[in-house]
Protein backbone atom coordinates (compact mmCIF):
# COMPACT_ATOMS: atom_id res chain seq x y z
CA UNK A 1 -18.87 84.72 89.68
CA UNK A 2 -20.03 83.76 85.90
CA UNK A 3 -21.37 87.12 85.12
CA UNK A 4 -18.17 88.60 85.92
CA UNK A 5 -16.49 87.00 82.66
CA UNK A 6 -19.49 88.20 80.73
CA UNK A 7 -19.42 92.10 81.94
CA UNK A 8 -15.53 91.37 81.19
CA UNK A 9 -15.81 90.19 77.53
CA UNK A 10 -18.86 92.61 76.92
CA UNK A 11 -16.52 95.64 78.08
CA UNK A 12 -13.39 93.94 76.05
CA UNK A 13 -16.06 93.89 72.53
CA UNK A 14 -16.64 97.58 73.42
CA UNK A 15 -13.43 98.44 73.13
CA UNK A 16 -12.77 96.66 70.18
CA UNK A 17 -15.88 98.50 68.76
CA UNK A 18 -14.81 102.00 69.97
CA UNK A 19 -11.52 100.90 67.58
CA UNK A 20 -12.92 99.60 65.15
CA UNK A 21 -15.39 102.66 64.45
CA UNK A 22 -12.36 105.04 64.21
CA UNK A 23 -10.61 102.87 61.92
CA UNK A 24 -13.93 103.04 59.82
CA UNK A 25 -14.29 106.20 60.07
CA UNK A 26 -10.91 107.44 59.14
CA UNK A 27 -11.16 104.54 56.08
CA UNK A 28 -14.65 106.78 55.19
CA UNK A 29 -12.82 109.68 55.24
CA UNK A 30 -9.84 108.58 53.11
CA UNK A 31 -11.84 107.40 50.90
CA UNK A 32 -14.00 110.47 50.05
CA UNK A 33 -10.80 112.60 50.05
CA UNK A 34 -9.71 109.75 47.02
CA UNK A 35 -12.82 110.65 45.43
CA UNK A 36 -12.74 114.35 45.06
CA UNK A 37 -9.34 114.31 44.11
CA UNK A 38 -10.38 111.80 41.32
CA UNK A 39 -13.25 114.08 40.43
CA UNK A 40 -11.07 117.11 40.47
CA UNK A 41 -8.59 115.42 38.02
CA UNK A 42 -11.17 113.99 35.50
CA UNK A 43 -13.74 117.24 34.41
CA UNK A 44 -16.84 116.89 32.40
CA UNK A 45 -16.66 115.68 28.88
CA UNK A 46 -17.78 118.47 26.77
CA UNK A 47 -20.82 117.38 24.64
CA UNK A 48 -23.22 119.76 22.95
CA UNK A 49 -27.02 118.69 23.52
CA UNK A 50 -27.60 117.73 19.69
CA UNK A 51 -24.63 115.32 20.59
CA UNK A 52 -26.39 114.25 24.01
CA UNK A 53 -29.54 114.03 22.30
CA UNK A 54 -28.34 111.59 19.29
CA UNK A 55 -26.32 109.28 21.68
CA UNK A 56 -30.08 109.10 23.46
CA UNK A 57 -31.63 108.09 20.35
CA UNK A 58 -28.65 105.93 19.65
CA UNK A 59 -29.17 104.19 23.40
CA UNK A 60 -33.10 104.07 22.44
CA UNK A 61 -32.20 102.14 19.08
CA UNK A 62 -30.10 99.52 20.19
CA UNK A 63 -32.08 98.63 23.18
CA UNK A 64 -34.99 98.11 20.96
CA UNK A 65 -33.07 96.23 18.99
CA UNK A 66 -31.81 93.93 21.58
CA UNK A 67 -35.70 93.48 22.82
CA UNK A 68 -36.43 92.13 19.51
CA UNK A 69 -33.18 89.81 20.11
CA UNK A 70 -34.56 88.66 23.07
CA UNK A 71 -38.33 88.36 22.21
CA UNK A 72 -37.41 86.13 19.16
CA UNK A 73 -34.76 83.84 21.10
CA UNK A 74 -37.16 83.21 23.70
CA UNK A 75 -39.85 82.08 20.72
CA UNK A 76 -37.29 80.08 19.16
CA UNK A 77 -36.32 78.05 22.18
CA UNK A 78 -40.25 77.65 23.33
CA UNK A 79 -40.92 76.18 20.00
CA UNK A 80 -37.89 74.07 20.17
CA UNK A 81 -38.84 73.07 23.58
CA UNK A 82 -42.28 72.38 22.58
CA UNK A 83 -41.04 70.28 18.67
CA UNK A 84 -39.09 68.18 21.45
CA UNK A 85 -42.26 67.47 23.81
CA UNK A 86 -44.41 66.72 21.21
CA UNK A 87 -41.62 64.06 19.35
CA UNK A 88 -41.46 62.55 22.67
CA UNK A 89 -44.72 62.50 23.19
CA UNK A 90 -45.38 60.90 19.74
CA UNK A 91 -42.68 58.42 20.41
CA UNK A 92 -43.87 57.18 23.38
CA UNK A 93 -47.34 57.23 22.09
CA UNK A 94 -46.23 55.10 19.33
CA UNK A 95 -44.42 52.73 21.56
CA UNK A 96 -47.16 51.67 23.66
């Protein structure tokens, strides 16, 4: 008698799965129809490769800049990190 409710609710989430797939699956297919359309309505950019090639060196320029950013915050807040562990160390050392 108790496995009866379980084929029941088993068969019910079936169901419910069998739905739910072709909801998904239309969703999926709206959604790539969306997508070409978009890509249909928005072409390529034209850009010559000496244009392509200087907004490379461009990228390559300001990334190294913002490594040396980085590279000398991180310095400047380990050596502010260490100033205040060796005051406190001093100040306790002078304390006791």
């Amino acid at each position: 008698m108790g496995t009866l409710g379980c084929i029941n609710d088993m068969l019910r989430r079936d169901k419910e799965n069998r739905e739910l797939r072709k909801v998904s699956k239309e969703r999926l297919h709206a959604t790539h129809q969306r997508l070409l359309s978009v890509k249909e309505a928005s072409p390529l950019p034209d850009i010559t490769s000496e244009d392509l090639s200087e907004i490379i060196h461009q990228t390559q320029i300001r990334e190294s800049a913002e490594r040396k950013h980085f590279f000398r915050f991180t310095l400047t807040f380990l050596g502010v990190i260490l100033l205040v562990i060796l005051l406190l160390a001093a100040l306790i050392l002078l304390i006791v």
